[in-house]
N, C-alpha and C. Protein backbone atom coordinates (compact mmCIF):
# COMPACT_ATOMS: atom_id res chain seq x y z
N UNK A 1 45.83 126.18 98.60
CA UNK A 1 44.37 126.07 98.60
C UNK A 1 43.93 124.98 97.65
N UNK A 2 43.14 124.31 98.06
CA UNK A 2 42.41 123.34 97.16
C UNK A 2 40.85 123.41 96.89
N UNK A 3 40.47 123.53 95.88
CA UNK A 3 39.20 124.03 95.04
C UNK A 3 38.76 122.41 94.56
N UNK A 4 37.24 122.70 94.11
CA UNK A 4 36.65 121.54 93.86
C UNK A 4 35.90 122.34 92.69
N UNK A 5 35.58 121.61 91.40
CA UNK A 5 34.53 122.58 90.26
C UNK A 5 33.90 121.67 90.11
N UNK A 6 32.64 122.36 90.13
CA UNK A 6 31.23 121.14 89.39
C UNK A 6 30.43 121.73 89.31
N UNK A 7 29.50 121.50 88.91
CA UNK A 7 28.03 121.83 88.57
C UNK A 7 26.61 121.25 88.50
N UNK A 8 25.59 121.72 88.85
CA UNK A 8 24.56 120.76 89.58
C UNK A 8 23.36 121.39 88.60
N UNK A 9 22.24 120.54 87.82
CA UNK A 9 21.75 120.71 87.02
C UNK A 9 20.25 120.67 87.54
N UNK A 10 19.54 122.14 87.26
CA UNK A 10 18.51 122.29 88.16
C UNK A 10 16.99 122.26 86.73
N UNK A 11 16.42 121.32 86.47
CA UNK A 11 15.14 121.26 85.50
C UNK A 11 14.35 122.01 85.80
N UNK A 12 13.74 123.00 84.28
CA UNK A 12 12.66 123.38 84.48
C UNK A 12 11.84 123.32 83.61
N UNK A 13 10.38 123.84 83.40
CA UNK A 13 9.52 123.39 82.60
C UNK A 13 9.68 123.94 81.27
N UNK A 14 10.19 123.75 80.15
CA UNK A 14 10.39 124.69 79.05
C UNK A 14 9.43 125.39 78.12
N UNK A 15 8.24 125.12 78.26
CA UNK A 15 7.15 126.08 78.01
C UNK A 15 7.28 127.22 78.85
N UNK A 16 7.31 127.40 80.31
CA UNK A 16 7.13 128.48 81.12
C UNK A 16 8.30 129.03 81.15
N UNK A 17 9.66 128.08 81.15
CA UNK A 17 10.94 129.10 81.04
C UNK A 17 11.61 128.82 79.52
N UNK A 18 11.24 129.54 78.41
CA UNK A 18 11.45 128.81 77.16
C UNK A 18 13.29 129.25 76.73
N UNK A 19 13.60 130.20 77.81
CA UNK A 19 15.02 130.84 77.58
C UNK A 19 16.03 129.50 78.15
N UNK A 20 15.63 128.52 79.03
CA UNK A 20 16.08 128.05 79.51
C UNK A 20 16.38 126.36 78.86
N UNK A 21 17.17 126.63 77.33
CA UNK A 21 17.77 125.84 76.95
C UNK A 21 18.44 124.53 76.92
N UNK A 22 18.25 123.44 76.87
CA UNK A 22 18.63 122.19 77.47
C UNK A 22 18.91 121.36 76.35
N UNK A 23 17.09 120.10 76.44
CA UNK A 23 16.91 119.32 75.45
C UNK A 23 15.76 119.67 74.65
N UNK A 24 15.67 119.33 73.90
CA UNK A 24 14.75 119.57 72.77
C UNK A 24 13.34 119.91 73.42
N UNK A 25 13.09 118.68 74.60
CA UNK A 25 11.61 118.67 75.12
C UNK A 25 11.78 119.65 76.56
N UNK A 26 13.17 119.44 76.82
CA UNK A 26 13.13 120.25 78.55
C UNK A 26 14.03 121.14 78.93
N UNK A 27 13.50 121.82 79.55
CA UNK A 27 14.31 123.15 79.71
C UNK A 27 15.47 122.84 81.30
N UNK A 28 16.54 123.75 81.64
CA UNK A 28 17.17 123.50 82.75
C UNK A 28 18.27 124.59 82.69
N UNK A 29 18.81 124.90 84.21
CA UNK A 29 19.55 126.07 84.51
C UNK A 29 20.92 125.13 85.03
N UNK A 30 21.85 125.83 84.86
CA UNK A 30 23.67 124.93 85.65
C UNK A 30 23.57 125.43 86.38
N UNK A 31 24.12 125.19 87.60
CA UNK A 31 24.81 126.31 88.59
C UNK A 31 26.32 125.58 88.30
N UNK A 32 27.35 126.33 88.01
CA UNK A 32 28.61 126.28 88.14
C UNK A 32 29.02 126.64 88.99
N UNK A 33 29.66 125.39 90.03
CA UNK A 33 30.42 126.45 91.31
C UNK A 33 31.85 125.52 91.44
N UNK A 34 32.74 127.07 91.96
CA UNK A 34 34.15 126.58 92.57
C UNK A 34 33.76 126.52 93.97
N UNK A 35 34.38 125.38 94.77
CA UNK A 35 34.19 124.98 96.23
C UNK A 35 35.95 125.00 96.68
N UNK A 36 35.74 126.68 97.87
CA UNK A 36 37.03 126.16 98.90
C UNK A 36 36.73 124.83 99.65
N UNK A 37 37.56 124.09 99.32
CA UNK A 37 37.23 122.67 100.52
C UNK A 37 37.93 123.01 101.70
N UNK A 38 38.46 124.29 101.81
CA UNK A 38 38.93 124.20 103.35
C UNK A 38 37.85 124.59 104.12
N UNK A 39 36.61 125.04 103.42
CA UNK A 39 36.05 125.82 104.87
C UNK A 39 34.42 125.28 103.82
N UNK A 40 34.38 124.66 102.65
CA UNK A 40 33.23 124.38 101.96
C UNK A 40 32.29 125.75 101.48
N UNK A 41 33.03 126.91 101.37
CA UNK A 41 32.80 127.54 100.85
C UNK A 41 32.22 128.03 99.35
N UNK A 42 31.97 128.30 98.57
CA UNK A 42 31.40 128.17 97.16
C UNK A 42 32.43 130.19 97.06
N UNK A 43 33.34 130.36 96.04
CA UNK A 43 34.22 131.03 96.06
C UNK A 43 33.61 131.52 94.62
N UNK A 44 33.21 131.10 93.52
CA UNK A 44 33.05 131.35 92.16
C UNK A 44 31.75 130.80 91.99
N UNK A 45 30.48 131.16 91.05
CA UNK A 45 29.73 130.41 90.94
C UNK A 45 28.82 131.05 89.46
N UNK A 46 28.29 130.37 88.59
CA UNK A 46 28.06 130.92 87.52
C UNK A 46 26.98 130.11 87.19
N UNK A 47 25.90 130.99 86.97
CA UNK A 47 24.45 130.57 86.11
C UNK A 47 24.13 130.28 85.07
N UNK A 48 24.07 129.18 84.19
CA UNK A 48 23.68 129.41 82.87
C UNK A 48 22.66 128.61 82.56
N UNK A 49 22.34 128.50 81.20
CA UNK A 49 21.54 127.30 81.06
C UNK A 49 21.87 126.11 80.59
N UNK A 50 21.17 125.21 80.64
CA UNK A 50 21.58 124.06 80.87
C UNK A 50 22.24 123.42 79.55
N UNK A 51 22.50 123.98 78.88
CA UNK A 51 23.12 123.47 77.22
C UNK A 51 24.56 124.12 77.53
N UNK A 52 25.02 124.72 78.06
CA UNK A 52 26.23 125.09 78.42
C UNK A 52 26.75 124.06 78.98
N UNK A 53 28.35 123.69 78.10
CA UNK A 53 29.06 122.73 78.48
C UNK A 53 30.03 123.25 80.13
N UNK A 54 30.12 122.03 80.26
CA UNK A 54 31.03 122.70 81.94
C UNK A 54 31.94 122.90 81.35
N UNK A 55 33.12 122.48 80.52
CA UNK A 55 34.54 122.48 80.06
C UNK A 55 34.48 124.13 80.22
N UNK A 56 33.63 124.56 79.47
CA UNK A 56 33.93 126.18 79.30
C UNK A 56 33.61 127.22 80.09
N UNK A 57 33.32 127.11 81.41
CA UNK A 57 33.72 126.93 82.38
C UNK A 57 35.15 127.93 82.83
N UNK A 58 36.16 126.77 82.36
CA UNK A 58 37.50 126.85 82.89
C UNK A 58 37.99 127.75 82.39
N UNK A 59 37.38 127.97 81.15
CA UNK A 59 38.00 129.69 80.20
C UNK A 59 37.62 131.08 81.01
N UNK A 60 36.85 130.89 82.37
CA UNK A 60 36.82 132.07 83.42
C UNK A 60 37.17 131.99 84.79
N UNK A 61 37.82 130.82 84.59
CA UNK A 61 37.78 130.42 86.26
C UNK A 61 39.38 131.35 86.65
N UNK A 62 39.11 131.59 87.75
CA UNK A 62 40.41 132.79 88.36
C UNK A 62 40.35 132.23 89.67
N UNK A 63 41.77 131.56 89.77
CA UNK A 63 42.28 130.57 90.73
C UNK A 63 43.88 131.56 90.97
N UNK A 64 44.44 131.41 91.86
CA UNK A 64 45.59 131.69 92.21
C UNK A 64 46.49 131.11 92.14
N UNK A 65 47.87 130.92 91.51
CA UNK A 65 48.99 130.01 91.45
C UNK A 65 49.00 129.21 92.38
N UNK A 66 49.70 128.05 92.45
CA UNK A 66 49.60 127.30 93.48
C UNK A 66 48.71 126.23 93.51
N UNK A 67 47.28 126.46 93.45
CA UNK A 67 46.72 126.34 94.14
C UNK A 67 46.08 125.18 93.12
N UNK A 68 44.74 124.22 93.37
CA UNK A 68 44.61 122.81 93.27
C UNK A 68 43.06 123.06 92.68
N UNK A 69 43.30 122.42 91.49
CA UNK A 69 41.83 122.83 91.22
C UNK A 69 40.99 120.77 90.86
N UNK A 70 40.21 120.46 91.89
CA UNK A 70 39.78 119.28 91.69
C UNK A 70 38.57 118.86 91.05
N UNK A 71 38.44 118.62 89.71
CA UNK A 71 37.08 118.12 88.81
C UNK A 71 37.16 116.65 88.20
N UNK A 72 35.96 116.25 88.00
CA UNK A 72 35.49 114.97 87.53
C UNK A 72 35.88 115.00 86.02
N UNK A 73 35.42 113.99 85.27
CA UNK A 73 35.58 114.16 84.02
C UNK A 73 34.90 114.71 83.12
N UNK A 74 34.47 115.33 83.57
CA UNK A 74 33.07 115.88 82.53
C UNK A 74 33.81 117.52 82.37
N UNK A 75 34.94 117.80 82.94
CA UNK A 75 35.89 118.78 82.55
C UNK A 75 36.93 118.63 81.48
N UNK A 76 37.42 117.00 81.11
CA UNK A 76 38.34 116.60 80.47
C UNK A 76 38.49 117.34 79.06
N UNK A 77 39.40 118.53 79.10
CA UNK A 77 39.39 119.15 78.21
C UNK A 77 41.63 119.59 78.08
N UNK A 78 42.12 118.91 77.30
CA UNK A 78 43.74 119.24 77.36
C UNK A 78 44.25 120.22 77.24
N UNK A 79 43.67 121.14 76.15
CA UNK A 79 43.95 122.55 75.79
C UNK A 79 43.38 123.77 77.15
N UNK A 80 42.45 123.40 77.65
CA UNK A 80 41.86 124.27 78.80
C UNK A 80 42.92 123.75 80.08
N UNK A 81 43.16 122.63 80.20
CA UNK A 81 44.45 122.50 81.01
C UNK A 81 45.13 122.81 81.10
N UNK A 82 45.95 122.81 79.84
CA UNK A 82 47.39 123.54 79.88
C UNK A 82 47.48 124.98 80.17
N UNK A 83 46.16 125.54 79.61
CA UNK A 83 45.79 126.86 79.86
C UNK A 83 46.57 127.57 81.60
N UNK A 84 45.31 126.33 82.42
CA UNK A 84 45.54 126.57 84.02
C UNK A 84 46.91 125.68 84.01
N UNK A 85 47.75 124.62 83.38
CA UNK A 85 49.49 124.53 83.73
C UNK A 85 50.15 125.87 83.74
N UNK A 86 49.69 126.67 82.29
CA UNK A 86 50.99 127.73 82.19
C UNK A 86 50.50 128.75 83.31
N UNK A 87 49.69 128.78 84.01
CA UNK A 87 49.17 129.66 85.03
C UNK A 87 49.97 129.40 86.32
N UNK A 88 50.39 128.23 86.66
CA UNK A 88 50.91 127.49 87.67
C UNK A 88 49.74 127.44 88.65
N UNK A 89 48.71 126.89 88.44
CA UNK A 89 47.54 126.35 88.62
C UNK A 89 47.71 124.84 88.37
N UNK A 90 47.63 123.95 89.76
CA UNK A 90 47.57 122.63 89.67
C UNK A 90 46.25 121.88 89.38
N UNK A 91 45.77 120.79 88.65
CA UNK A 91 44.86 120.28 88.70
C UNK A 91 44.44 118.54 89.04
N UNK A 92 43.56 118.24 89.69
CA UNK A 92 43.59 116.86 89.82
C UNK A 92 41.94 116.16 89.26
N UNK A 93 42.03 115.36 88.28
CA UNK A 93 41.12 114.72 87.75
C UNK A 93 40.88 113.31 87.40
N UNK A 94 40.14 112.41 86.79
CA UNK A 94 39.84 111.70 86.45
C UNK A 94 40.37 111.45 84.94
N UNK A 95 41.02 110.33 84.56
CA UNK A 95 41.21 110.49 83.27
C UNK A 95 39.86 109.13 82.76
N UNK A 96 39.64 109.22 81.21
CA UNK A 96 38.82 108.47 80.68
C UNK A 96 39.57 107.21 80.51
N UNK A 97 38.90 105.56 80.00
CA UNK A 97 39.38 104.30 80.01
C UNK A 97 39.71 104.28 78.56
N UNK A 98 39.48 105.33 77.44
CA UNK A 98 40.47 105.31 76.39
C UNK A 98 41.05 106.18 76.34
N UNK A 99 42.02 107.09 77.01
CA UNK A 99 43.22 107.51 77.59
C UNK A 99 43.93 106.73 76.39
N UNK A 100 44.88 107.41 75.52
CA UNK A 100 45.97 106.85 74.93
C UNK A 100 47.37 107.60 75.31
N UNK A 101 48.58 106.76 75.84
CA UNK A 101 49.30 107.73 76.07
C UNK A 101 50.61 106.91 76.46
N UNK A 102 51.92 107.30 76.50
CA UNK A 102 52.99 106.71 76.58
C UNK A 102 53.74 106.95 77.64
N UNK A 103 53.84 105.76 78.54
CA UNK A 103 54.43 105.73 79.57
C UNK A 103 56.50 106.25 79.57
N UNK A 104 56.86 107.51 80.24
CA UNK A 104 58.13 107.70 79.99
C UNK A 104 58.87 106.88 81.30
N UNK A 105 58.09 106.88 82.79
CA UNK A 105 58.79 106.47 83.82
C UNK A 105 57.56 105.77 84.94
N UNK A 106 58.03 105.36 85.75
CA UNK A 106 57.28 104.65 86.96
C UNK A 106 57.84 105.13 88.11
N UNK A 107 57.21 105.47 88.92
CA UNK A 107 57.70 105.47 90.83
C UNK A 107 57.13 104.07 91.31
N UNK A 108 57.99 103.62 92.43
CA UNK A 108 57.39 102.94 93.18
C UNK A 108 56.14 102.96 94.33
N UNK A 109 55.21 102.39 94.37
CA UNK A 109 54.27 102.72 95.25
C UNK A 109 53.84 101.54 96.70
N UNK A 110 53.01 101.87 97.35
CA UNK A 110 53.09 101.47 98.19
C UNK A 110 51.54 100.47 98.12
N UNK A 111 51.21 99.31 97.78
CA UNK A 111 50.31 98.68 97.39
C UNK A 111 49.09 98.35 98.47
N UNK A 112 50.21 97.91 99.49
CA UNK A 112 48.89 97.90 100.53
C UNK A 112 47.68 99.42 101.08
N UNK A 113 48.38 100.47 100.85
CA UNK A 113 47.73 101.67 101.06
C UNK A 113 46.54 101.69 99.62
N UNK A 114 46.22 100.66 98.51
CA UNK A 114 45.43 101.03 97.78
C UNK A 114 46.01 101.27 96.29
N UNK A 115 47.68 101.99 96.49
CA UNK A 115 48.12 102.51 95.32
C UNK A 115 48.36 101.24 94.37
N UNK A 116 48.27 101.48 93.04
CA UNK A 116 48.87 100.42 92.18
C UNK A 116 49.95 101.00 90.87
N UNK A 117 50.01 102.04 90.45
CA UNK A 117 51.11 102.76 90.21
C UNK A 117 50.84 104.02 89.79
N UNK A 118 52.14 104.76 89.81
CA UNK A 118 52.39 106.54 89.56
C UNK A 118 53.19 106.63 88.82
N UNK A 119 52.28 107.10 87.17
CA UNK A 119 53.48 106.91 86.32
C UNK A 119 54.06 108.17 85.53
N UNK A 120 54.90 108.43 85.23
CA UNK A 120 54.91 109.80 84.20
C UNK A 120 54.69 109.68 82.77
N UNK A 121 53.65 110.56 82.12
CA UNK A 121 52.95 109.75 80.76
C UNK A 121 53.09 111.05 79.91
N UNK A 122 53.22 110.63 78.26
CA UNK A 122 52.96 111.87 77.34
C UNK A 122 51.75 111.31 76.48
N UNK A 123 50.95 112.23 76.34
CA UNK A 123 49.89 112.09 75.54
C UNK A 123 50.41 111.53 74.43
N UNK A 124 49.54 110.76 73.41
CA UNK A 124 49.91 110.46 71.96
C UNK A 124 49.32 110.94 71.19
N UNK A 125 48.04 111.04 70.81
CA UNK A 125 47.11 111.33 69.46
C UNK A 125 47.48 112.61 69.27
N UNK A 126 47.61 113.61 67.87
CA UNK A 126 48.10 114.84 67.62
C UNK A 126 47.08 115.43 68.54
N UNK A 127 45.91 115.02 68.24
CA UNK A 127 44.96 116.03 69.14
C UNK A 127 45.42 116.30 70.15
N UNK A 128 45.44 115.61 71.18
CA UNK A 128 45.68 115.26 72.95
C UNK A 128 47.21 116.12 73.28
N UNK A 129 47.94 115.78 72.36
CA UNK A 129 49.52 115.82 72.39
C UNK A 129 49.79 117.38 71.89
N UNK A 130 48.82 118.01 70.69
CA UNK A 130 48.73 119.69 70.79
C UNK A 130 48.04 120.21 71.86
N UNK A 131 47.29 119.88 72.44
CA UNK A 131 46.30 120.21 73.42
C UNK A 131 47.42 120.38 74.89
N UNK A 132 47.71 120.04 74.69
CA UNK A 132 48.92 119.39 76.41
C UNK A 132 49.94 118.56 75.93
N UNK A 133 51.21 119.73 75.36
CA UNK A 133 52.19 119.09 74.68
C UNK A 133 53.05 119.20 76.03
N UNK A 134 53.30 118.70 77.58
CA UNK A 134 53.93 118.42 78.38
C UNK A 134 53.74 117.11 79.21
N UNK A 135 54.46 116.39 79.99
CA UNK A 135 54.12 115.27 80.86
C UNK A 135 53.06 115.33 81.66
N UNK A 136 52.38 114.69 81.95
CA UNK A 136 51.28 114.39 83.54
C UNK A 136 51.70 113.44 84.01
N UNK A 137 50.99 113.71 85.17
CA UNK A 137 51.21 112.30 85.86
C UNK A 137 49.76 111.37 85.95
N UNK A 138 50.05 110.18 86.06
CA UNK A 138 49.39 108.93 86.27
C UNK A 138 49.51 108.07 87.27
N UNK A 139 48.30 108.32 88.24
CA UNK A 139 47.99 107.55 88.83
C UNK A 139 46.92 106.46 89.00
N UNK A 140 47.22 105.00 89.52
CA UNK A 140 45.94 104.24 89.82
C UNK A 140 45.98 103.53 91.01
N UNK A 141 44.66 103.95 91.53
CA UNK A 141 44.47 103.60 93.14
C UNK A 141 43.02 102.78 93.53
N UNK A 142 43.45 101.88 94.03
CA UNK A 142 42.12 101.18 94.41
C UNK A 142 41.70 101.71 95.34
N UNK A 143 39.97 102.37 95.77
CA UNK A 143 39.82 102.45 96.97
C UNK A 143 39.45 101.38 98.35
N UNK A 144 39.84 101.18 99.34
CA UNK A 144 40.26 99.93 100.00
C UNK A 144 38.67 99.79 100.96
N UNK A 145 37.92 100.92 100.87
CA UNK A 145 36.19 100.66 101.62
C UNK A 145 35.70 100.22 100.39
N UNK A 146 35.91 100.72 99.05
CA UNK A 146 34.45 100.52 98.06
C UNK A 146 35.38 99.71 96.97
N UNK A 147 36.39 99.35 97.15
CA UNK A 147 37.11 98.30 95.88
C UNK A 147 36.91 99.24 94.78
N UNK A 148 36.56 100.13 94.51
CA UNK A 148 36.70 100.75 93.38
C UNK A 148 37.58 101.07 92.55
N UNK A 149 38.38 100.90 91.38
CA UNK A 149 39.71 102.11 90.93
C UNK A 149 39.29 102.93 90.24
N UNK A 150 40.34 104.10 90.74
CA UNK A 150 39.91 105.14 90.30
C UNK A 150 41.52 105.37 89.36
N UNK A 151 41.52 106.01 88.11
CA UNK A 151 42.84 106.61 87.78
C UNK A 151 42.55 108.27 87.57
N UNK A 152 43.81 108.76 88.13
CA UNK A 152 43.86 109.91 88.49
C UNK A 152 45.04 110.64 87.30
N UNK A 153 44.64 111.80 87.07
CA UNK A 153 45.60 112.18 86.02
C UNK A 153 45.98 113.91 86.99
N UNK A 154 46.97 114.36 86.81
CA UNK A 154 47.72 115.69 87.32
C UNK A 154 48.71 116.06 87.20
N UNK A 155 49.38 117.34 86.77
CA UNK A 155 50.09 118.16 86.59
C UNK A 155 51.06 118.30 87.78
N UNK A 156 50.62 118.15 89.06
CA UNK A 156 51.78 118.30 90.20
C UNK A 156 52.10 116.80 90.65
N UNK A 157 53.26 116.96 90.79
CA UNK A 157 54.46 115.57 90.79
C UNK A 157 55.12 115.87 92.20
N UNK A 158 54.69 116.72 92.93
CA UNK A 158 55.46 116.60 94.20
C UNK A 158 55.14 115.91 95.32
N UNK A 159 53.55 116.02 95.71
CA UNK A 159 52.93 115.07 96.49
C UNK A 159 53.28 113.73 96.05
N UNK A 160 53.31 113.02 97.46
CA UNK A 160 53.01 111.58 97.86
C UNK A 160 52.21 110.77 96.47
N UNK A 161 51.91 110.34 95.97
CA UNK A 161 50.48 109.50 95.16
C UNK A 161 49.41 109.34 95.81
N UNK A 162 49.46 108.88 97.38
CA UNK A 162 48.20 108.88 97.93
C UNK A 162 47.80 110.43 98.58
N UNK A 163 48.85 111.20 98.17
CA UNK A 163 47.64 112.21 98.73
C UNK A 163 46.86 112.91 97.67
N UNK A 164 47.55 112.37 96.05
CA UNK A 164 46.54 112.82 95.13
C UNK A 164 44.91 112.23 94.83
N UNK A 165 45.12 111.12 95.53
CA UNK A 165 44.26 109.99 95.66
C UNK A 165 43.24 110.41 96.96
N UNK A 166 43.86 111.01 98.03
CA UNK A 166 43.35 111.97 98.91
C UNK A 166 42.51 113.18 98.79
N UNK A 167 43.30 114.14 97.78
CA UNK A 167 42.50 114.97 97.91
C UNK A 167 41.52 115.21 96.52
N UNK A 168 41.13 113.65 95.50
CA UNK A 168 40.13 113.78 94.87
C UNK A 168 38.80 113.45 95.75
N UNK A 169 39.60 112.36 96.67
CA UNK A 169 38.32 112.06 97.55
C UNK A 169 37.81 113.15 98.59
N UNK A 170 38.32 114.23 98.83
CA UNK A 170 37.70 115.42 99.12
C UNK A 170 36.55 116.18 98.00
N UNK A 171 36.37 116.03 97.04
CA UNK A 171 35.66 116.32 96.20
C UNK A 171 34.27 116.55 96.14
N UNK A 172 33.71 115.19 97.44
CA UNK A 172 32.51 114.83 97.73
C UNK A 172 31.70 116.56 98.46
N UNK A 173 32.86 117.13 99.24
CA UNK A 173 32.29 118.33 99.70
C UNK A 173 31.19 118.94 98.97
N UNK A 174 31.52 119.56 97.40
CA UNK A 174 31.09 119.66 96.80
C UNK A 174 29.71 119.08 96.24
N UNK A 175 29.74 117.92 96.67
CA UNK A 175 28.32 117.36 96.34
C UNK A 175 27.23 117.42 97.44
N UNK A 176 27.84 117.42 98.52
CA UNK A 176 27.15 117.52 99.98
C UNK A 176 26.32 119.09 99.60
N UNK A 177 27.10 119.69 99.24
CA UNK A 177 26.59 121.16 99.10
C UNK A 177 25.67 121.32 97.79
N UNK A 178 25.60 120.70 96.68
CA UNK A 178 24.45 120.75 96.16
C UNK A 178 23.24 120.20 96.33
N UNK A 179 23.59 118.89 97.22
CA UNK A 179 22.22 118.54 97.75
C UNK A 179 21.93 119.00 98.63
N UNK A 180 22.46 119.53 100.10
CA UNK A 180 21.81 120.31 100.73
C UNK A 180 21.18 121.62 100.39
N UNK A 181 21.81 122.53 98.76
CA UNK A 181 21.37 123.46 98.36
C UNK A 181 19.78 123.27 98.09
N UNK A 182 19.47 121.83 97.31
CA UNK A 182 18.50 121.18 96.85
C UNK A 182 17.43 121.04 97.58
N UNK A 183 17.81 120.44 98.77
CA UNK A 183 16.98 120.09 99.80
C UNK A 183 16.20 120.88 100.82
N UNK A 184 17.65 121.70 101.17
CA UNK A 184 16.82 122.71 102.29
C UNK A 184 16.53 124.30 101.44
N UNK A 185 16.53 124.72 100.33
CA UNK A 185 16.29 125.92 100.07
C UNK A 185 15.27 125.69 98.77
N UNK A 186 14.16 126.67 98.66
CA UNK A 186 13.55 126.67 97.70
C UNK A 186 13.96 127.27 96.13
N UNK A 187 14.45 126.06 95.72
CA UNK A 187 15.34 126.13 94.56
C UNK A 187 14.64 125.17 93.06
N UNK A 188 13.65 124.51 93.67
CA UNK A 188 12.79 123.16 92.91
C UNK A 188 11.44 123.91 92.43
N UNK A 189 10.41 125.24 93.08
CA UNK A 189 10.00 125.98 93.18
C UNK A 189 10.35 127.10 92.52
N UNK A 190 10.12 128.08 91.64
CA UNK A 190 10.18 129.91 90.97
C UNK A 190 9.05 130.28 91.65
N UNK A 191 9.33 131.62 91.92
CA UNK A 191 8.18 132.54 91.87
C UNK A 191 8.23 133.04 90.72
N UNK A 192 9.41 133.15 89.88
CA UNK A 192 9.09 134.38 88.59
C UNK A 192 9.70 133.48 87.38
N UNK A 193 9.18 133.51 86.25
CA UNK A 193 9.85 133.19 85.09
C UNK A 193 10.74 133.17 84.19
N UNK A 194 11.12 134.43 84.75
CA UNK A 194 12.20 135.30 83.58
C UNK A 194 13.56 134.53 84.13
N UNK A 195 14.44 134.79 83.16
CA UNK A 195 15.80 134.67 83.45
C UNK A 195 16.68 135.42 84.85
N UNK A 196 16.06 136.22 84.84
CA UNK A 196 16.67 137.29 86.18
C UNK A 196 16.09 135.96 87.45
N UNK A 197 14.65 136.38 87.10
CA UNK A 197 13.89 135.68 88.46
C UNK A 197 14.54 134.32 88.99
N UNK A 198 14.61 133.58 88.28
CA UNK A 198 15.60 132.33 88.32
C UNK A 198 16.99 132.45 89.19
N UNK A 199 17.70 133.42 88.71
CA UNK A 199 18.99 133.29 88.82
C UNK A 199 19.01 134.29 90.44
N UNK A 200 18.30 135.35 90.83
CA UNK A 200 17.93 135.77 91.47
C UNK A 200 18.01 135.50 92.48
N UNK A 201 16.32 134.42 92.41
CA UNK A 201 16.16 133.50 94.04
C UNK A 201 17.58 131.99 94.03
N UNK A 202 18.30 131.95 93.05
CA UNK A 202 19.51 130.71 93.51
C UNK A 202 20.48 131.35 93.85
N UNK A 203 20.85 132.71 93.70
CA UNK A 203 21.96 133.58 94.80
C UNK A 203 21.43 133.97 95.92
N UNK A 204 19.96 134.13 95.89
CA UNK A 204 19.24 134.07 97.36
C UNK A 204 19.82 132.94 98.16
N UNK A 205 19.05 131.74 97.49
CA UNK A 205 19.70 130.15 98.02
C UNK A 205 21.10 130.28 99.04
N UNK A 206 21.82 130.52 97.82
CA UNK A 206 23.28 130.58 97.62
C UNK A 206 23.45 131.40 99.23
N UNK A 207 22.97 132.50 99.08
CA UNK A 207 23.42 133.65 100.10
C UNK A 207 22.73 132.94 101.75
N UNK A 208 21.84 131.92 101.64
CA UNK A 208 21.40 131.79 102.78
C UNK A 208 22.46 130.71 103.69
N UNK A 209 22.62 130.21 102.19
CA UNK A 209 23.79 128.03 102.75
C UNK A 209 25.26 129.44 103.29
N UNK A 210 25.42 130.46 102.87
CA UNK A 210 26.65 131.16 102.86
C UNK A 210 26.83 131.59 104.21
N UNK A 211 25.22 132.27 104.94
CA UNK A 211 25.17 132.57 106.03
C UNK A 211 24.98 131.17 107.19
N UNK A 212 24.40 130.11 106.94
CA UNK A 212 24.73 128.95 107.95
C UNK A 212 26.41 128.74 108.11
N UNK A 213 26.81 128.91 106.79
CA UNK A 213 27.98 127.63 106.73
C UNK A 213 29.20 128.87 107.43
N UNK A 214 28.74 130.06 107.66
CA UNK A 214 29.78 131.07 108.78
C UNK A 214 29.18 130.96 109.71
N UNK A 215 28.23 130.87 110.16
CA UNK A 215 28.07 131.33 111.56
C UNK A 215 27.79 129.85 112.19
C-alpha cells in the first residue's frame, strides 16, 4: 500500500474563533490527512489548529509494515523516521538543498528516463546521524515535462529509482483532494464557533467527498 501525508491549512477569523491558534494576528485549523492513493481515499485524518507542526503528526500515524508512506518536506524530521524504519514502514520524501551527508556507494542509472543518480548515503552532523543512525538512499531525477529536479531521499532500496521517482509523483492525489474538499464543500463558511462546531462540519465535508469518491 502506498499512503500520501499532508495537510491543508484552513484560515479563520481569530477574534470569532480565538481557540484557533496560528499567528499572532490570525487564527487557522490543519486538517491532517493520510491518503490511500490506491483508491484516493483519506484513511487517517486529524484536526488541529493551525500552530501544530505537521512533523508531529508522525508520532500517531498507524501504517502497516510494508507499506509506503509519501510526504513533502515539511515532514523532514530523522528521529520520527527511524521511528516508522524500525516499524518496517517505508518512506519516500524530499530531502532539503543543505542535506549534509556521505556518499558510501552509487548504482548505475538510466539518464535518458530523467534519472541522474541513486546513491547510498550516511548522514553526517551528530544531530542527523543520532536521529537516523542507518543508510538511505539518494536519489536525483529530473522531471522530463517540467525540467524540474527533484532529490528524493528513502529507506527502501529495492525498487527500480524511477519508480521512487514514480510514486512521489503520485502524491499530487492528495492535493486534488484538498482542493476539491475546498471548493465543492462548505468548509470556507462556519455555522458555529466553537471548536467542536469547526471540526464537526469538516468530518461532515470529509464524510460527503467519502460518499462521492465510493459510489
Amino acid at each position: 500500500s502506498v499512503y500520501a501525508l499532508d495537510s491543508t491549512t484552513i484560515d479563520l477569523c481569530l477574534s470569532l474563533f480565538p481557540w484557533a491558534t496560528f499567528r499572532e494576528t490570525k487564527g487557522a485549523v490543519k486538517v491532517h490527512t493520510l491518503m490511500d492513493l490506491k483508491g484516493s481515499i483519506p484513511v487517517f485524518l486529524n484536526i488541529t489548529t493551525g500552530k501544530v507542526n505537521d512533523v508531529n503528526v508522525l508520532d500517531s500515524l498507524a501504517v502497516p509494515a510494508g507499506a509506503i508512506v509519501v510526504m513533502d518536506r515539511g515532514y523532514l524530521d530523522f528521529q520520527r523516521w527511524y521511528a516508522l524504519h524500525t516499524k518496517s514502514v517505508f518512506f519516500v520524501t524530499r530531502a532539503k538543498s543543505n542535506l549534509r551527508f556521505h556518499r558510501l556507494c552509487s548504482r548505475p542509472v538510466d539518464k535518458t528516463c530523467g534519472l541522474r543518480c541513486d546513491q547510498t548515503i550516511m548522514l553526517v552532523t551528530e544531530k542527523s546521524l543520532k536521529g537516523y543512525p542507518e543508510p538511505l538512499r539518494r536519489i536525483s531525477y529530473v522531471d522530463q515535462d517540467t525540467k524540474k529536479k527533484y532529490v528524493f531521499l528513502t529507506n527502501n532500496f529495492t525498487p527500480p529509482a524511477k519508480t521512487i521517482a514514480d510514486i512521489y509523483k503520485q502524491r499530487w492525489k492528495i492535493e486534488l483532494f484538498f482542493k476539491w474538499l475546498k471548493q465543492h464543500l462548505r468548509i470556507k463558511t462556519f455555522y458555529g464557533t466553537s471548536d467542536n462546531a469547526v471540526k464537526t462540519q469538516i468530518w461532515v465535508a470529509v464524510s460527503a467527498y467519502l460518499l462521492v469518491a465510493i459510489t
